[in-house]
ModelCIF file with pLDDT and N, C-alpha, C, O atoms, coordinates in Angstrom:
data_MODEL
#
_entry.id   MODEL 
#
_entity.id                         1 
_entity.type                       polymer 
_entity.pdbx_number_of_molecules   1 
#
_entity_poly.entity_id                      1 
_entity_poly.type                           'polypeptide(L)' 
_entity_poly.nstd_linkage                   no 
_entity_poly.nstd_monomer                   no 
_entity_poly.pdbx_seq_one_letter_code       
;(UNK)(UNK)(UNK)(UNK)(UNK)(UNK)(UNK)(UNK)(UNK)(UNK)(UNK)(UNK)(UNK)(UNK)(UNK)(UNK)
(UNK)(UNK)(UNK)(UNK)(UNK)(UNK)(UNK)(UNK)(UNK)(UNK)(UNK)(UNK)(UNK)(UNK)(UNK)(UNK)
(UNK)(UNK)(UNK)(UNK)(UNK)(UNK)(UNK)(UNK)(UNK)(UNK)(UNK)(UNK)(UNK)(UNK)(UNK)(UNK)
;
_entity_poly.pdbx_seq_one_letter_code_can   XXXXXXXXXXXXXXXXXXXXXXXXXXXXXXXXXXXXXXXXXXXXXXXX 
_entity_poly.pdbx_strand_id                 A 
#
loop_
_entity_poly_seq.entity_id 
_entity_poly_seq.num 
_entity_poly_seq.mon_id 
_entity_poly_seq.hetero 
1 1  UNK n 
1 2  UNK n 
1 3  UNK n 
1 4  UNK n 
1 5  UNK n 
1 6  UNK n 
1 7  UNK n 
1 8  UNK n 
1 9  UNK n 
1 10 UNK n 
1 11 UNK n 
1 12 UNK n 
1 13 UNK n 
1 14 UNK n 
1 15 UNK n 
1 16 UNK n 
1 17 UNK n 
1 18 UNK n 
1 19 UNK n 
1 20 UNK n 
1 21 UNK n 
1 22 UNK n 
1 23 UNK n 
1 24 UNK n 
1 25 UNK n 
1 26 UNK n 
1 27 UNK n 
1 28 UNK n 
1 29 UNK n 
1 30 UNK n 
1 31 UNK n 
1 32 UNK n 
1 33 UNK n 
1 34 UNK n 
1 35 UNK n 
1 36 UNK n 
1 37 UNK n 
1 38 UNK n 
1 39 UNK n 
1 40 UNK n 
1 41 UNK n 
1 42 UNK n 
1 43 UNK n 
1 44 UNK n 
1 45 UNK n 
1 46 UNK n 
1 47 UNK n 
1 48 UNK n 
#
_struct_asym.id          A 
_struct_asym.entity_id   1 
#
loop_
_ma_qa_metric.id 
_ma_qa_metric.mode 
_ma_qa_metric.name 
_ma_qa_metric.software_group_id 
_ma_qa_metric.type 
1 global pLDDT . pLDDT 
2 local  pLDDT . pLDDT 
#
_ma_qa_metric_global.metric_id      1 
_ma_qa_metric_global.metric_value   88.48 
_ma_qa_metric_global.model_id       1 
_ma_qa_metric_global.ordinal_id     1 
#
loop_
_ma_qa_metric_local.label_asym_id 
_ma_qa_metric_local.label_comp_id 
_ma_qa_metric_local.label_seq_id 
_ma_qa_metric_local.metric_id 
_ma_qa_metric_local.metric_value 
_ma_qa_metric_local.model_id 
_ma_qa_metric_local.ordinal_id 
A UNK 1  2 92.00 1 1  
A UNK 2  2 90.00 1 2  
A UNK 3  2 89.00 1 3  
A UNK 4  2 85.00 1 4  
A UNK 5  2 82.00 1 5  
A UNK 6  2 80.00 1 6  
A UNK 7  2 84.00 1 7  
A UNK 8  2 80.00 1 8  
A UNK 9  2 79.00 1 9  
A UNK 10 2 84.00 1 10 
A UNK 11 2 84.00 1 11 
A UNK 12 2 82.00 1 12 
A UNK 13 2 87.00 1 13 
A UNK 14 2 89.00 1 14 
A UNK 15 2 92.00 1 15 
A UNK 16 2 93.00 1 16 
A UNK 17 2 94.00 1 17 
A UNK 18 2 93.00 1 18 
A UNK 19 2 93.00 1 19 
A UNK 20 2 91.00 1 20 
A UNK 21 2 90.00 1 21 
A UNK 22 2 90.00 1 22 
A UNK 23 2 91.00 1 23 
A UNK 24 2 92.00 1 24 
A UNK 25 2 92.00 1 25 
A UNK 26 2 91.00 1 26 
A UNK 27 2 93.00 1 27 
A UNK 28 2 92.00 1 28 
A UNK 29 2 92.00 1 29 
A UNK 30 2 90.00 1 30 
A UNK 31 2 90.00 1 31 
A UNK 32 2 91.00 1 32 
A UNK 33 2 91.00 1 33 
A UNK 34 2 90.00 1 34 
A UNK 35 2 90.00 1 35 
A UNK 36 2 88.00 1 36 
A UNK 37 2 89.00 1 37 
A UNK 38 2 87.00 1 38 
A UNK 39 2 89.00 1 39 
A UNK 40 2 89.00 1 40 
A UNK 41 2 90.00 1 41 
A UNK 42 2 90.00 1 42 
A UNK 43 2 89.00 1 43 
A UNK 44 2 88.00 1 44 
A UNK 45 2 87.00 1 45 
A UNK 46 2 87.00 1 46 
A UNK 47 2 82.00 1 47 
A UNK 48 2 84.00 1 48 
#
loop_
_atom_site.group_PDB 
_atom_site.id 
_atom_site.type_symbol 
_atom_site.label_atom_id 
_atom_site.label_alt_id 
_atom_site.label_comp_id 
_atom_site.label_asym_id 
_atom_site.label_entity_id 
_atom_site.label_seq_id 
_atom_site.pdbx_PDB_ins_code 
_atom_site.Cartn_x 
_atom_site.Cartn_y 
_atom_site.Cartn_z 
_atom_site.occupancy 
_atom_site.B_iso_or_equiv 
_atom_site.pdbx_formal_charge 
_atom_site.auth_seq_id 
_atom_site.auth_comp_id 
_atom_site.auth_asym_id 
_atom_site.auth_atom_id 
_atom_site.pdbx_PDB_model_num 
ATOM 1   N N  . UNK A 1 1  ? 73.579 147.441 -128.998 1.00 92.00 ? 1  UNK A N  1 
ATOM 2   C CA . UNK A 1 1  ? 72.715 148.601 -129.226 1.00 92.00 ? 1  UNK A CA 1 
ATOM 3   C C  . UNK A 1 1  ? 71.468 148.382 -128.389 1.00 92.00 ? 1  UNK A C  1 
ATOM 4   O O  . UNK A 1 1  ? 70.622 147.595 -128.814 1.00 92.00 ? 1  UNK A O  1 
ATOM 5   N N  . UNK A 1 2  ? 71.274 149.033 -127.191 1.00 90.00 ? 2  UNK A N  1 
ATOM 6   C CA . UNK A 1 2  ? 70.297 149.072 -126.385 1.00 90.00 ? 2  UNK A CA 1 
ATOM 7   C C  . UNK A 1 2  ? 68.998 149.830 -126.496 1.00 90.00 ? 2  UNK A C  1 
ATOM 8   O O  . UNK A 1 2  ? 68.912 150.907 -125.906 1.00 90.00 ? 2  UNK A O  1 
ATOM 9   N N  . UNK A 1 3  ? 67.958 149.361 -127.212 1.00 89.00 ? 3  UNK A N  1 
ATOM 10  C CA . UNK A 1 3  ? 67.079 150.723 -127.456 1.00 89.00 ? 3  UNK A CA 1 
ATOM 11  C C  . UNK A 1 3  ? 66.223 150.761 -125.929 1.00 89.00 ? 3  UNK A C  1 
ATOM 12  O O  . UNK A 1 3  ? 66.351 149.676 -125.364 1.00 89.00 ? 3  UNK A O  1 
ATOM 13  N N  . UNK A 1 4  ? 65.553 151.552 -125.294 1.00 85.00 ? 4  UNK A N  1 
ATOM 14  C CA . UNK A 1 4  ? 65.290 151.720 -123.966 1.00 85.00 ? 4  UNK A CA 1 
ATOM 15  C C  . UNK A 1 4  ? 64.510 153.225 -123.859 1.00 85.00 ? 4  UNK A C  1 
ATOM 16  O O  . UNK A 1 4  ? 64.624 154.349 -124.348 1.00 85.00 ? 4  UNK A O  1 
ATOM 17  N N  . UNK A 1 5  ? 63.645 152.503 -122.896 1.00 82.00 ? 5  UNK A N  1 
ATOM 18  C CA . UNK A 1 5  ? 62.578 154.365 -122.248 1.00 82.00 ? 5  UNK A CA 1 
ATOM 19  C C  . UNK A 1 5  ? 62.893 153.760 -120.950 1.00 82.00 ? 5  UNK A C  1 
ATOM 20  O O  . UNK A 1 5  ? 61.877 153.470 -120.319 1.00 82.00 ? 5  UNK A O  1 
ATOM 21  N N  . UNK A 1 6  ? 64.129 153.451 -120.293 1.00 80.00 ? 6  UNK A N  1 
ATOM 22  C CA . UNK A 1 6  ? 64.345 153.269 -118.757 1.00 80.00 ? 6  UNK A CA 1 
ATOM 23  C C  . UNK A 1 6  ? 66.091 154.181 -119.041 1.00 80.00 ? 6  UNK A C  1 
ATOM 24  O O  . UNK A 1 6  ? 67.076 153.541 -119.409 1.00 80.00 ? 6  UNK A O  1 
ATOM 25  N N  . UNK A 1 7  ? 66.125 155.403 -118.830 1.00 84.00 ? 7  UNK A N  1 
ATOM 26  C CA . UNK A 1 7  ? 67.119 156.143 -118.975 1.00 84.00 ? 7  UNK A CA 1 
ATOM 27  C C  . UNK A 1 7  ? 67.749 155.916 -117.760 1.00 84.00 ? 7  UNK A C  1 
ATOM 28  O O  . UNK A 1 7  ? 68.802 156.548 -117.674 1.00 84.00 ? 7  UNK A O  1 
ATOM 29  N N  . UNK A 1 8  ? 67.461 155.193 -116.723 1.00 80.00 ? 8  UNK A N  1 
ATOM 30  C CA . UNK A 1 8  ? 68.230 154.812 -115.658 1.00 80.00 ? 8  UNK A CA 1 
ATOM 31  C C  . UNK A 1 8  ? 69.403 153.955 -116.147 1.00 80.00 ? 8  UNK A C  1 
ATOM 32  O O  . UNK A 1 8  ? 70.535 154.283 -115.792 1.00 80.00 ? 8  UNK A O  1 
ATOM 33  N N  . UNK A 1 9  ? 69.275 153.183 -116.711 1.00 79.00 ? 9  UNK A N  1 
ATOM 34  C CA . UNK A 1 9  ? 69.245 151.453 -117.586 1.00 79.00 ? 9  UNK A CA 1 
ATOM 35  C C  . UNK A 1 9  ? 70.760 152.616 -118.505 1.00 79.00 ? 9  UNK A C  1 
ATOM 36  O O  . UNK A 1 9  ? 71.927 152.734 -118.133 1.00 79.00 ? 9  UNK A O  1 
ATOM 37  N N  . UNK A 1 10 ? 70.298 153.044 -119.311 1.00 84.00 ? 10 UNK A N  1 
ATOM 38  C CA . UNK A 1 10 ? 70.768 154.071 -120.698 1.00 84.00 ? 10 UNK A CA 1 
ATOM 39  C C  . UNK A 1 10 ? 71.752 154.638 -119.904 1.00 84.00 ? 10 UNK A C  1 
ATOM 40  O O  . UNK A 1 10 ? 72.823 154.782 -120.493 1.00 84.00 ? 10 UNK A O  1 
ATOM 41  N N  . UNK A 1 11 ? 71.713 155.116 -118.401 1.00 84.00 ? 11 UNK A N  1 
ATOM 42  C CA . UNK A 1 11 ? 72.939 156.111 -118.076 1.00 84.00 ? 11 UNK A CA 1 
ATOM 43  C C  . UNK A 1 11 ? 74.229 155.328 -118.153 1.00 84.00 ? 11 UNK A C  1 
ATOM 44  O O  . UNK A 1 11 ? 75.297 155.892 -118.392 1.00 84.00 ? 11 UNK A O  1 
ATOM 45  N N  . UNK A 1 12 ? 74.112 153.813 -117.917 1.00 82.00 ? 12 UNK A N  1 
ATOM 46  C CA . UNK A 1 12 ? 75.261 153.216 -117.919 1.00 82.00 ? 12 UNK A CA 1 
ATOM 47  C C  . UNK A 1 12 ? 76.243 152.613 -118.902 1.00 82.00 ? 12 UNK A C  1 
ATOM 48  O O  . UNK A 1 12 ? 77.168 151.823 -118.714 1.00 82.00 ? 12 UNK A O  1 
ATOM 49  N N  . UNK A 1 13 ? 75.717 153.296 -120.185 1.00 87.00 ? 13 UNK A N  1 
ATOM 50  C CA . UNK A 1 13 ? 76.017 152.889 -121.475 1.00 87.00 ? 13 UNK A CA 1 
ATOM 51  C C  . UNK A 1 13 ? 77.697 154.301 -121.554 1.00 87.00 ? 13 UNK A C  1 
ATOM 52  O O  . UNK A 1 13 ? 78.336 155.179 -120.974 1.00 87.00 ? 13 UNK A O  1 
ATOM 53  N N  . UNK A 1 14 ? 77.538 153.545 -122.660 1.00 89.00 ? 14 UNK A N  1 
ATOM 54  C CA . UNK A 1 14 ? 79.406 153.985 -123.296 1.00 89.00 ? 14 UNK A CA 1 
ATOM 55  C C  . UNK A 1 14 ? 78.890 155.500 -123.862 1.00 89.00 ? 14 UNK A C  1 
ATOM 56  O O  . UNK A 1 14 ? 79.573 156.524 -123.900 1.00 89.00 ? 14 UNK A O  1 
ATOM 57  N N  . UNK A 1 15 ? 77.656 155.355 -124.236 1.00 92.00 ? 15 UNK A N  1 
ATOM 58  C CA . UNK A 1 15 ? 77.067 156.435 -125.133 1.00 92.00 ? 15 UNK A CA 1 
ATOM 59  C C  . UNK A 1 15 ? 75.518 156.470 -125.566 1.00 92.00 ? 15 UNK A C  1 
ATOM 60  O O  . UNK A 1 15 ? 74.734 155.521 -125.567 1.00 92.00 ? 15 UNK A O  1 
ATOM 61  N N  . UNK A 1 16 ? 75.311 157.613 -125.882 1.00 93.00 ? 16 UNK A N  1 
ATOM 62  C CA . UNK A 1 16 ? 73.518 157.694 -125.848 1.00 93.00 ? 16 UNK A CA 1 
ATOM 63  C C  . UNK A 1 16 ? 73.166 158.239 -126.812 1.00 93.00 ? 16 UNK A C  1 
ATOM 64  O O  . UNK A 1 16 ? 73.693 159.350 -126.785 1.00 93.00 ? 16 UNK A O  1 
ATOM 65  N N  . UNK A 1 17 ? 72.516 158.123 -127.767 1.00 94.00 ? 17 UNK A N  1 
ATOM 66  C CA . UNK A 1 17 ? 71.565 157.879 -128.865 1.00 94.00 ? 17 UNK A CA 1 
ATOM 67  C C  . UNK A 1 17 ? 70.348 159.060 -129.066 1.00 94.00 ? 17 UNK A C  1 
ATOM 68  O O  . UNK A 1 17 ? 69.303 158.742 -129.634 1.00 94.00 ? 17 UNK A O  1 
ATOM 69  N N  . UNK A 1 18 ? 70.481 159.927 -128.749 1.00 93.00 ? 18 UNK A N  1 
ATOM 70  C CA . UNK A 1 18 ? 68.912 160.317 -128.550 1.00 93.00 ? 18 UNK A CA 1 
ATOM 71  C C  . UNK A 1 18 ? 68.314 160.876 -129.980 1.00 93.00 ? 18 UNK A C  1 
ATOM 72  O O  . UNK A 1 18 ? 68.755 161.790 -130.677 1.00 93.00 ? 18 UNK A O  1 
ATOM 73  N N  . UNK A 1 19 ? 67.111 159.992 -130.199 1.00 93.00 ? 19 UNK A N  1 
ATOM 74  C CA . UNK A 1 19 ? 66.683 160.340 -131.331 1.00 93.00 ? 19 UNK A CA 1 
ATOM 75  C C  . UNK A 1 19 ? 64.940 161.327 -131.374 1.00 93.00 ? 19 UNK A C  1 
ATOM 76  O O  . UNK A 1 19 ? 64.139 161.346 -130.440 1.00 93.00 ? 19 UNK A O  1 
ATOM 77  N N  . UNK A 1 20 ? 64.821 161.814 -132.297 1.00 91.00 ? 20 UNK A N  1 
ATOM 78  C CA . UNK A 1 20 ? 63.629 162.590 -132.024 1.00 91.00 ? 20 UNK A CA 1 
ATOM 79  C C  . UNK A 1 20 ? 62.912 162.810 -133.494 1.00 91.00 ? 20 UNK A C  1 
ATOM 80  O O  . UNK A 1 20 ? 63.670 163.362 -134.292 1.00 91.00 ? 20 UNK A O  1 
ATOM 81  N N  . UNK A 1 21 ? 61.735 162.523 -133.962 1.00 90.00 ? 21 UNK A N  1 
ATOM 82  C CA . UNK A 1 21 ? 60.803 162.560 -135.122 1.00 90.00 ? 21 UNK A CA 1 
ATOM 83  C C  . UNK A 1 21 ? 62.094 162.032 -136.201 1.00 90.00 ? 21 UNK A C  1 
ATOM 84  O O  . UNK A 1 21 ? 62.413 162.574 -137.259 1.00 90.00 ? 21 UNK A O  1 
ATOM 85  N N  . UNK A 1 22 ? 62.606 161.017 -135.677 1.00 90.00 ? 22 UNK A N  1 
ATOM 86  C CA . UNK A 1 22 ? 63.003 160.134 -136.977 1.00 90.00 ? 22 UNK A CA 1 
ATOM 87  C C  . UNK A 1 22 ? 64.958 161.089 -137.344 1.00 90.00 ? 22 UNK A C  1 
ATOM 88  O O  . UNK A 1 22 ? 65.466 161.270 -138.451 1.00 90.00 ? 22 UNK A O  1 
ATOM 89  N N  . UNK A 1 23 ? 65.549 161.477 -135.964 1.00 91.00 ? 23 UNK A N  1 
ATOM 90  C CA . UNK A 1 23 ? 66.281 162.431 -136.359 1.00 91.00 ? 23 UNK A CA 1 
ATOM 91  C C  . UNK A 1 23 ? 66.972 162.352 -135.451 1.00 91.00 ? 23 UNK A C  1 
ATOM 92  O O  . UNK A 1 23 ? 66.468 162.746 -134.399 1.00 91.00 ? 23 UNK A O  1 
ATOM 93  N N  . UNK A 1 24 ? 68.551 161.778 -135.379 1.00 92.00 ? 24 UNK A N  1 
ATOM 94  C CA . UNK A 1 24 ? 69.594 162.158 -134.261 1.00 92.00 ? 24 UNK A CA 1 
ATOM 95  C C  . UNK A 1 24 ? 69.690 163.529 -133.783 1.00 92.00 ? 24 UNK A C  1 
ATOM 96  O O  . UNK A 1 24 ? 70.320 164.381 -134.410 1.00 92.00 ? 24 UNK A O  1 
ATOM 97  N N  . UNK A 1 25 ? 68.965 163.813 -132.474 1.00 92.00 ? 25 UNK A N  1 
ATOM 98  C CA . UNK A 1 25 ? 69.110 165.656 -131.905 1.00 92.00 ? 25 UNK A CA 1 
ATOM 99  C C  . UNK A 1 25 ? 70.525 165.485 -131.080 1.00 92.00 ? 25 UNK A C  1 
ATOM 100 O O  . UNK A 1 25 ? 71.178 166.516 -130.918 1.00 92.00 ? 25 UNK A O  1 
ATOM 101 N N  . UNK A 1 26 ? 71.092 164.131 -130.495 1.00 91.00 ? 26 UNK A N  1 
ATOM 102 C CA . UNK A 1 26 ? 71.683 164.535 -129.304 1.00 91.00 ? 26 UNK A CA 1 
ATOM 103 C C  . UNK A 1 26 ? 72.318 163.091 -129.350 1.00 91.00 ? 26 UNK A C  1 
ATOM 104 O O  . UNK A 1 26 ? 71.754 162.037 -129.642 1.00 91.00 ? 26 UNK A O  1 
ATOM 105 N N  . UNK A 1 27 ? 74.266 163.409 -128.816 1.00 93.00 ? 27 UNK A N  1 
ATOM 106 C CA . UNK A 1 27 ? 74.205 162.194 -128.568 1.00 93.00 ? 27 UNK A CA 1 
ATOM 107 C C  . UNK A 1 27 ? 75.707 162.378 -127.602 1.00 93.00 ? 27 UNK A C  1 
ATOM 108 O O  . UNK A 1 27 ? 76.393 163.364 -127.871 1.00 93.00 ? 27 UNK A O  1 
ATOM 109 N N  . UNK A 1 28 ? 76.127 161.561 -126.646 1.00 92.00 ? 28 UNK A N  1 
ATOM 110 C CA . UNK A 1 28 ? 77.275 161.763 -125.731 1.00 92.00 ? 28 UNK A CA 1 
ATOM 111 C C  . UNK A 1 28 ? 76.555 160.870 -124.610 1.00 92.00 ? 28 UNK A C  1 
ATOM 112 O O  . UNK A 1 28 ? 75.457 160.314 -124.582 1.00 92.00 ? 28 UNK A O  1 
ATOM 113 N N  . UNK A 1 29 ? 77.908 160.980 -123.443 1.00 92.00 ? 29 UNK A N  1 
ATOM 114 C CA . UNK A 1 29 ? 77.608 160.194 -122.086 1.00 92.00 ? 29 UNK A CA 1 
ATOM 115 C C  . UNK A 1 29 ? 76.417 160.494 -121.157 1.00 92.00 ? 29 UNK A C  1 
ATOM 116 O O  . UNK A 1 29 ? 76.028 161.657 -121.260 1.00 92.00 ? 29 UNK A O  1 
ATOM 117 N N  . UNK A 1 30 ? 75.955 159.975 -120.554 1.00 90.00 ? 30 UNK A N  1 
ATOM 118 C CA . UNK A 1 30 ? 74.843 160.137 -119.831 1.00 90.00 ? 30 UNK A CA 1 
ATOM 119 C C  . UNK A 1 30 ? 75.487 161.924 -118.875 1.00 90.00 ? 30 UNK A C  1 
ATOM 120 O O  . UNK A 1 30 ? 74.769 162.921 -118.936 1.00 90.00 ? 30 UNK A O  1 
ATOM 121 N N  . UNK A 1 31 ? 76.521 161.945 -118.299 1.00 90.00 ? 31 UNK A N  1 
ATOM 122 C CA . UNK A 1 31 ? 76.794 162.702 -117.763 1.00 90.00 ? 31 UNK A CA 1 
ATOM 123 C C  . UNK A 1 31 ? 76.730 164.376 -118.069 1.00 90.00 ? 31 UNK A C  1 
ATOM 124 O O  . UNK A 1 31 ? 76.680 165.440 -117.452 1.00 90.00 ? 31 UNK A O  1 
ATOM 125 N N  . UNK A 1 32 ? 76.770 163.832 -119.516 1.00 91.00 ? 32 UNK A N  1 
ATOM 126 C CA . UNK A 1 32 ? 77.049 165.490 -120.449 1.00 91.00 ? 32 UNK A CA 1 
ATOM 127 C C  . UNK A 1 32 ? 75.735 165.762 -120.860 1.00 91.00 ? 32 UNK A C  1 
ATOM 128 O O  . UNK A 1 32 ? 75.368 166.937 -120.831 1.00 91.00 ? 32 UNK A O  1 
ATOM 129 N N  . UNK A 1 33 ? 74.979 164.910 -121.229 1.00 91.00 ? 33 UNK A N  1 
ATOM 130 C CA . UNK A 1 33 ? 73.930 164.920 -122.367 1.00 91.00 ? 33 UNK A CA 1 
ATOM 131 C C  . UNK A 1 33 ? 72.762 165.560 -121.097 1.00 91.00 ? 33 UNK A C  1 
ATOM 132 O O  . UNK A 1 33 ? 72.111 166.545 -121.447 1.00 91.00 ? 33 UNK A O  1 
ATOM 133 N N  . UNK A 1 34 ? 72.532 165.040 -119.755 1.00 90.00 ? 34 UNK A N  1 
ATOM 134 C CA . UNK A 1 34 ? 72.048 165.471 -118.287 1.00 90.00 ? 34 UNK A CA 1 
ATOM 135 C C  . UNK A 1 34 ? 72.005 166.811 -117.838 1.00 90.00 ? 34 UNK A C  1 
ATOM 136 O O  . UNK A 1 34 ? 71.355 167.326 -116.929 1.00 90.00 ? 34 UNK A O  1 
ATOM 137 N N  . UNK A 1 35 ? 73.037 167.407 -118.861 1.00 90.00 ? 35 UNK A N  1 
ATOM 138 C CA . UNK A 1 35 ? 74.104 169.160 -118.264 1.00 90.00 ? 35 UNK A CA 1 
ATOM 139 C C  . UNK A 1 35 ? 73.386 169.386 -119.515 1.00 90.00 ? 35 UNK A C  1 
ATOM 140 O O  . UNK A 1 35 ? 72.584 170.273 -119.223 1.00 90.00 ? 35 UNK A O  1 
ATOM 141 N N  . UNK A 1 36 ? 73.242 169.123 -120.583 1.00 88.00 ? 36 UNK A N  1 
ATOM 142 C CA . UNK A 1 36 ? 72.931 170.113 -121.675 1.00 88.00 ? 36 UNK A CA 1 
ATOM 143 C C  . UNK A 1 36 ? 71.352 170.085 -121.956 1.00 88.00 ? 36 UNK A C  1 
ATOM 144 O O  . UNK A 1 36 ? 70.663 169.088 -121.737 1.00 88.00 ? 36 UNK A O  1 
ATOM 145 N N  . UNK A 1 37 ? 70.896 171.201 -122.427 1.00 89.00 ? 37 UNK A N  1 
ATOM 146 C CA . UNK A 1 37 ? 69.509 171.738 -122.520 1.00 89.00 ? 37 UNK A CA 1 
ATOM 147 C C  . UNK A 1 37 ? 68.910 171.231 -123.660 1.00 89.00 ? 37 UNK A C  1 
ATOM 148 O O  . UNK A 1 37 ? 68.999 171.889 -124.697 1.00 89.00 ? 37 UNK A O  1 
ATOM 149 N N  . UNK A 1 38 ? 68.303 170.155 -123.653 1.00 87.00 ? 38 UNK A N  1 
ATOM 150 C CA . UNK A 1 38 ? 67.750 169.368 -124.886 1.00 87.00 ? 38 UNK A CA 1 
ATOM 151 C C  . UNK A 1 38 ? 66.929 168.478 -124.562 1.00 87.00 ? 38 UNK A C  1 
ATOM 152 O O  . UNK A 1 38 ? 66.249 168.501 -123.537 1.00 87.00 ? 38 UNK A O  1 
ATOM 153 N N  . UNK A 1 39 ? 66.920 167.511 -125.513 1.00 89.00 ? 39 UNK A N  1 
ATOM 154 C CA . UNK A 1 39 ? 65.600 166.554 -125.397 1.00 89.00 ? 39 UNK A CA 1 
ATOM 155 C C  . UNK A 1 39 ? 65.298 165.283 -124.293 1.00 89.00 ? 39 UNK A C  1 
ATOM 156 O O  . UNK A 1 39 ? 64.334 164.700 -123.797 1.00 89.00 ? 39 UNK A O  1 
ATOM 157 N N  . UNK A 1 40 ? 67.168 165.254 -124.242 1.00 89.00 ? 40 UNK A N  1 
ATOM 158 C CA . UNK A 1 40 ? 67.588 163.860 -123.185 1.00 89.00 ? 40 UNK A CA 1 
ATOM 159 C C  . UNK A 1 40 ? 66.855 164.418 -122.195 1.00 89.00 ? 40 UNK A C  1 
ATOM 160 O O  . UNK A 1 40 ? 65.684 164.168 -121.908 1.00 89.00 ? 40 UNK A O  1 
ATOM 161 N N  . UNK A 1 41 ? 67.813 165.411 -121.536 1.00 90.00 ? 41 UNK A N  1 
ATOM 162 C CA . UNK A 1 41 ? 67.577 166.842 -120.174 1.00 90.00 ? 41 UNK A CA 1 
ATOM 163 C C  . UNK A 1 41 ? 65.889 166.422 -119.617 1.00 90.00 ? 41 UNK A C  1 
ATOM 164 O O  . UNK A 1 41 ? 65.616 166.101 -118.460 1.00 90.00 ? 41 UNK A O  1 
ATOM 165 N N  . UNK A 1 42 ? 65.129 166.499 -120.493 1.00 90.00 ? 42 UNK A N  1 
ATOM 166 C CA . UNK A 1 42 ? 63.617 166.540 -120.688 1.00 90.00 ? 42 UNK A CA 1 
ATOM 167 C C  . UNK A 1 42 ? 63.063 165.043 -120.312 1.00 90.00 ? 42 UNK A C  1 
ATOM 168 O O  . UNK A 1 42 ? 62.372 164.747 -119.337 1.00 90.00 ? 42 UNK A O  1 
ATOM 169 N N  . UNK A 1 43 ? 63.447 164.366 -121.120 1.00 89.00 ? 43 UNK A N  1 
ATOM 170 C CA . UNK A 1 43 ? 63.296 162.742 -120.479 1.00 89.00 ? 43 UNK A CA 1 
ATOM 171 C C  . UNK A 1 43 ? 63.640 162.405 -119.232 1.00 89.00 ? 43 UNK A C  1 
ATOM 172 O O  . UNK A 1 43 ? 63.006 161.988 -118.263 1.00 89.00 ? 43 UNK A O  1 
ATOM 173 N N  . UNK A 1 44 ? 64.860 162.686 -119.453 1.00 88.00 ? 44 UNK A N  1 
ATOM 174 C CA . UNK A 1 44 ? 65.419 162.646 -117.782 1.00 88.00 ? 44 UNK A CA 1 
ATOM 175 C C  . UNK A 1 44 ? 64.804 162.823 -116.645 1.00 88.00 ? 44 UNK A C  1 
ATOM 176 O O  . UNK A 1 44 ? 64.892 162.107 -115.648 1.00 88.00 ? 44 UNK A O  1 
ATOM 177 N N  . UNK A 1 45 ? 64.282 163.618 -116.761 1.00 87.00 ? 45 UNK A N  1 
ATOM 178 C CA . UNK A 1 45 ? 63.615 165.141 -115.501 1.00 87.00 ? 45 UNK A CA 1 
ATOM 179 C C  . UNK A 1 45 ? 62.050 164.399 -115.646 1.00 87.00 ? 45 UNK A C  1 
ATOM 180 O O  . UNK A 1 45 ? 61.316 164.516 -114.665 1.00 87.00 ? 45 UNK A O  1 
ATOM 181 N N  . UNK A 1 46 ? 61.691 163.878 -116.470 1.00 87.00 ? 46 UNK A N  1 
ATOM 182 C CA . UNK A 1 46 ? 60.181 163.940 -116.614 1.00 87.00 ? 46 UNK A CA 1 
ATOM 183 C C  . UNK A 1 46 ? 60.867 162.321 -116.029 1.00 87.00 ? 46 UNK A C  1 
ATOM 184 O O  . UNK A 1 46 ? 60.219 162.198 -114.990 1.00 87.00 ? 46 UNK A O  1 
ATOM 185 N N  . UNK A 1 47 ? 61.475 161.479 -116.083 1.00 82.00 ? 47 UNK A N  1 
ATOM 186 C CA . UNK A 1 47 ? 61.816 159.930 -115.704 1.00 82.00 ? 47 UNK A CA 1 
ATOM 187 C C  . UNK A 1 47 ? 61.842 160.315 -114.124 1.00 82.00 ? 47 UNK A C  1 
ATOM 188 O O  . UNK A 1 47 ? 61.024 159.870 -113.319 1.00 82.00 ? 47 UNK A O  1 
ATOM 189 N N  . UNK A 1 48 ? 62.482 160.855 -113.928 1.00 84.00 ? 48 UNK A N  1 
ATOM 190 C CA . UNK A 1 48 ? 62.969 161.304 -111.954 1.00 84.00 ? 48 UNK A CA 1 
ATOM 191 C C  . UNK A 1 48 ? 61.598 161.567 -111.365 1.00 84.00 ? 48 UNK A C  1 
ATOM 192 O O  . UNK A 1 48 ? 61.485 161.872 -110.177 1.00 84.00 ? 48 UNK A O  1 
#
């Protein structure tokens, strides 16, 4: 279980976690979670 704010690091995982105010919003492969409009999407984009 990798906890991490280097989503570079996180893309290479089996699966992703994304949690938000104490609350699973989101969770799948780096690939899908990248395509869908949510909180990862947002990290992501603000990490790049």
């Amino acid at each position: 279980l990798m906890i991490s704010h280097q989503l570079s690091a996180a893309a290479a995982c089996d699966r992703i976690l994304v949690i938000e105010d104490g609350q699973l919003v989101q969770q799948g492969h780096h690939s899908v979670l990248v395509e869908e409009d949510g909180a990862y999407r947002r990290l992501w984009e603000r990490e790049q």
